[in-house]
Protein backbone atom coordinates (compact mmCIF):
# COMPACT_ATOMS: atom_id res chain seq x y z
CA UNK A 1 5.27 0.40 14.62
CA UNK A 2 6.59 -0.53 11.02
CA UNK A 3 9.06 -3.00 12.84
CA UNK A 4 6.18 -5.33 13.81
CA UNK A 5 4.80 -5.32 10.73
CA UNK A 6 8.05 -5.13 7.57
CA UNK A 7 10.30 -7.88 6.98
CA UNK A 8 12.58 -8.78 9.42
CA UNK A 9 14.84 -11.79 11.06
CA UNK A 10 11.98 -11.96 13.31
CA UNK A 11 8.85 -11.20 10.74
CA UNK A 12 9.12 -13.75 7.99
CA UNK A 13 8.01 -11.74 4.08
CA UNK A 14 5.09 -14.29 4.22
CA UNK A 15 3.82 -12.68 7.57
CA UNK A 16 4.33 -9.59 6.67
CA UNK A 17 2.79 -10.01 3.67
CA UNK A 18 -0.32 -11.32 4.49
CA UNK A 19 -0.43 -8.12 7.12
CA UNK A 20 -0.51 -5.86 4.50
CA UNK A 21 -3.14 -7.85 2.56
CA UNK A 22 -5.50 -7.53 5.55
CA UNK A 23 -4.91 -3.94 5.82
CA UNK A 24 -5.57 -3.68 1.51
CA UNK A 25 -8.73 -5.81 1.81
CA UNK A 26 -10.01 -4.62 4.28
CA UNK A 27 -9.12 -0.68 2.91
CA UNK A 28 -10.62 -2.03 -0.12
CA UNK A 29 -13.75 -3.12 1.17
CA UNK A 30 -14.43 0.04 2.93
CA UNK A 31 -13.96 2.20 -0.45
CA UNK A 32 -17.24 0.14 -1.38
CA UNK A 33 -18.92 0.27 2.14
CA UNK A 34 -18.34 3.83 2.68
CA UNK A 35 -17.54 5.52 -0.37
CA UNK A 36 -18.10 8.75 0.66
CA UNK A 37 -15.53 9.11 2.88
CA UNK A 38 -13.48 8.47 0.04
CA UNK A 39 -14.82 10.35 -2.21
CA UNK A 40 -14.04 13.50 -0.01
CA UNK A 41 -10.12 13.39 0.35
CA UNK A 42 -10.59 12.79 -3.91
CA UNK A 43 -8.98 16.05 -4.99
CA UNK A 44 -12.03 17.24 -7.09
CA UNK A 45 -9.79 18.34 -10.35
CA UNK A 46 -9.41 15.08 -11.01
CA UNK A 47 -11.92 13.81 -14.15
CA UNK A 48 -14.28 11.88 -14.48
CA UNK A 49 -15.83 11.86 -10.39
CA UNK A 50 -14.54 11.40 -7.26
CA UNK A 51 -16.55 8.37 -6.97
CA UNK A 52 -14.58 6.67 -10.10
CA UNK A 53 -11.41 6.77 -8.27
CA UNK A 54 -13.12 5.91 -4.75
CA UNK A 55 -13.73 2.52 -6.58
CA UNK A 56 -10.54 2.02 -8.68
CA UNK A 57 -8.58 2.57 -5.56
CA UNK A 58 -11.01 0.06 -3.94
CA UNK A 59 -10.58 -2.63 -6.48
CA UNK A 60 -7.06 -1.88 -6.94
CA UNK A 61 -6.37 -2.31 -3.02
CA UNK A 62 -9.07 -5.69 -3.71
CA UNK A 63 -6.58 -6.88 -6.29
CA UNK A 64 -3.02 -5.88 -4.53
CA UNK A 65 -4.30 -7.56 -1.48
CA UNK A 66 -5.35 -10.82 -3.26
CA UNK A 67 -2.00 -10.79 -4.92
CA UNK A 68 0.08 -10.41 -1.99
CA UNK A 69 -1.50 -14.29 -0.13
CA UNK A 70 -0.36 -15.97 -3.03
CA UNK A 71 3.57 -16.45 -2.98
CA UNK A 72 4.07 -16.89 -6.70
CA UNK A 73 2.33 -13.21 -7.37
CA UNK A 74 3.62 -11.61 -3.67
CA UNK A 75 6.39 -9.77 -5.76
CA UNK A 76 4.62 -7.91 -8.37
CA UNK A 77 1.73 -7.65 -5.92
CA UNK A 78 4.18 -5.99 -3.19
CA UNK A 79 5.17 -3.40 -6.59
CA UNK A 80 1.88 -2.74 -6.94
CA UNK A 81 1.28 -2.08 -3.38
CA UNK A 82 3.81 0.63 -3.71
CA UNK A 83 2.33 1.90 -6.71
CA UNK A 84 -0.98 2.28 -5.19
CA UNK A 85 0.30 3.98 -2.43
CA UNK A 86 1.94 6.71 -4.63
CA UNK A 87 -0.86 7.02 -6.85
CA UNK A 88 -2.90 7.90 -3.77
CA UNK A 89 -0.31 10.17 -2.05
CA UNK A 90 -2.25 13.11 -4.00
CA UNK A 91 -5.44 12.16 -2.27
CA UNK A 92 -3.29 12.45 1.09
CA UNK A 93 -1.95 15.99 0.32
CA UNK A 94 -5.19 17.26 -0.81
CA UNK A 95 -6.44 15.79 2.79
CA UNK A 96 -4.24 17.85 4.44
CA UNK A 97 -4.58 21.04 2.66
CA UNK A 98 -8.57 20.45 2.76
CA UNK A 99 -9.03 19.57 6.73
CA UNK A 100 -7.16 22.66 7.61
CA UNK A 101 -10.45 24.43 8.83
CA UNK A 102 -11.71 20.91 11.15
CA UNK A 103 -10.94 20.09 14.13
CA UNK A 104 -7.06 19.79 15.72
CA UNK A 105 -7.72 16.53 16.37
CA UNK A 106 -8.47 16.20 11.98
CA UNK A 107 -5.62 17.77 11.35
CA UNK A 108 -3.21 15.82 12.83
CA UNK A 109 -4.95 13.06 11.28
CA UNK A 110 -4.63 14.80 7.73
CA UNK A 111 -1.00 15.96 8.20
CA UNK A 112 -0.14 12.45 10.20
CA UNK A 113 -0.98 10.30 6.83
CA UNK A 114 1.66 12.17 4.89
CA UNK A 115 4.82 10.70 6.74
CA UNK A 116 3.04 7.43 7.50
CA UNK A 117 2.33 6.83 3.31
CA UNK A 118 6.37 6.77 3.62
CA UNK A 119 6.69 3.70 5.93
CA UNK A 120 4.44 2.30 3.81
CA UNK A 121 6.35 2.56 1.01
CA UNK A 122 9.41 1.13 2.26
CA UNK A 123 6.93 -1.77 3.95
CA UNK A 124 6.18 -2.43 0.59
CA UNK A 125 9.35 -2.63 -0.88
CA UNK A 126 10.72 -4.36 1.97
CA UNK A 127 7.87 -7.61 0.50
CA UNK A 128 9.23 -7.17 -2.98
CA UNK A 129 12.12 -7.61 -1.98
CA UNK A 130 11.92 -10.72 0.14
CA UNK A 131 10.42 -11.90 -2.52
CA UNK A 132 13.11 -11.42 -4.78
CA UNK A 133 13.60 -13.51 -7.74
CA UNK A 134 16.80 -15.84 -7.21
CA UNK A 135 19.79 -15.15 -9.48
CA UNK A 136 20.62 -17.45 -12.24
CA UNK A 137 23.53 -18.66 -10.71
CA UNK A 138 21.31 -20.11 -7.94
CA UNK A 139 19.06 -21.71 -9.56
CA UNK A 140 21.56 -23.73 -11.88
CA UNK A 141 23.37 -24.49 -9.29
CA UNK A 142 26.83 -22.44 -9.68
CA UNK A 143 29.12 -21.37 -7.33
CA UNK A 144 31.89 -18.86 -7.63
CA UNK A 145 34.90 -19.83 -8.65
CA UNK A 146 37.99 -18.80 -6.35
């Protein structure tokens, strides 16, 4: 699944890229269409509400997303993708521990986000990276002397 969609030979960063900003736009929108959803996998010790962080994780998936279409803010925007989705991580666990009295079919929802969060670390990393800033060197022009 995460080969379709990280950087690859075959999946150019810009692709892949504006993948994940469909997927954070469209996550973002739904913390503001449905909020409630989101407000119940908010682990409730958190202060203020859940409903605060249902809509900062909303407009921080809004601005991530927006970030990551535009090539000269793709690399911080692909950071901040990855530090979104370890801020949330919590939200994830709590999830999982929560849903353990639903259904089966819940549950394997709950516990299946866990290891998926990973891929989309490394999905986001993979962006940053491809989006690397060049070295120096490169962009003066040097070469390596032999």
């Amino acid at each position: 699944m995460w080969q379709n969609a990280c950087v690859t030979k075959q999946q150019p960063a810009a692709t892949s890229a504006r993948i994940m900003a469909a997927f954070l736009l469209t996550a973002g929108v739904m913390h503001f269409a449905n909020p409630t959803f989101f407000d119940n996998i908010v682990p409730p010790w958190l202060p203020p509400s859940e409903r605060f962080w249902t809509y900062i994780s909303g407009i921080g998936e809004l601005c991530v997303g927006l970030g990551l279409l535009k090539k000269s803010t793709r690399r911080r925007a692909a950071l901040g993708a990855f530090g979104l989705f370890l801020a949330v991580y919590p939200a994830n666990l709590y999830m999982a521990w929560d849903w353990r009295d639903h259904a089966l079919s819940d549950q394997l929802v709950a516990y299946g986000r866990l290891p998926l969060q990973f891929g989309m670390f490394w999905w986001a990393l993979s962006i940053a990276r491809a989006n690397a800033l060049p070295v120096a060197g490169d962009v003066l022009g040097f070469q390596e002397r032999e």
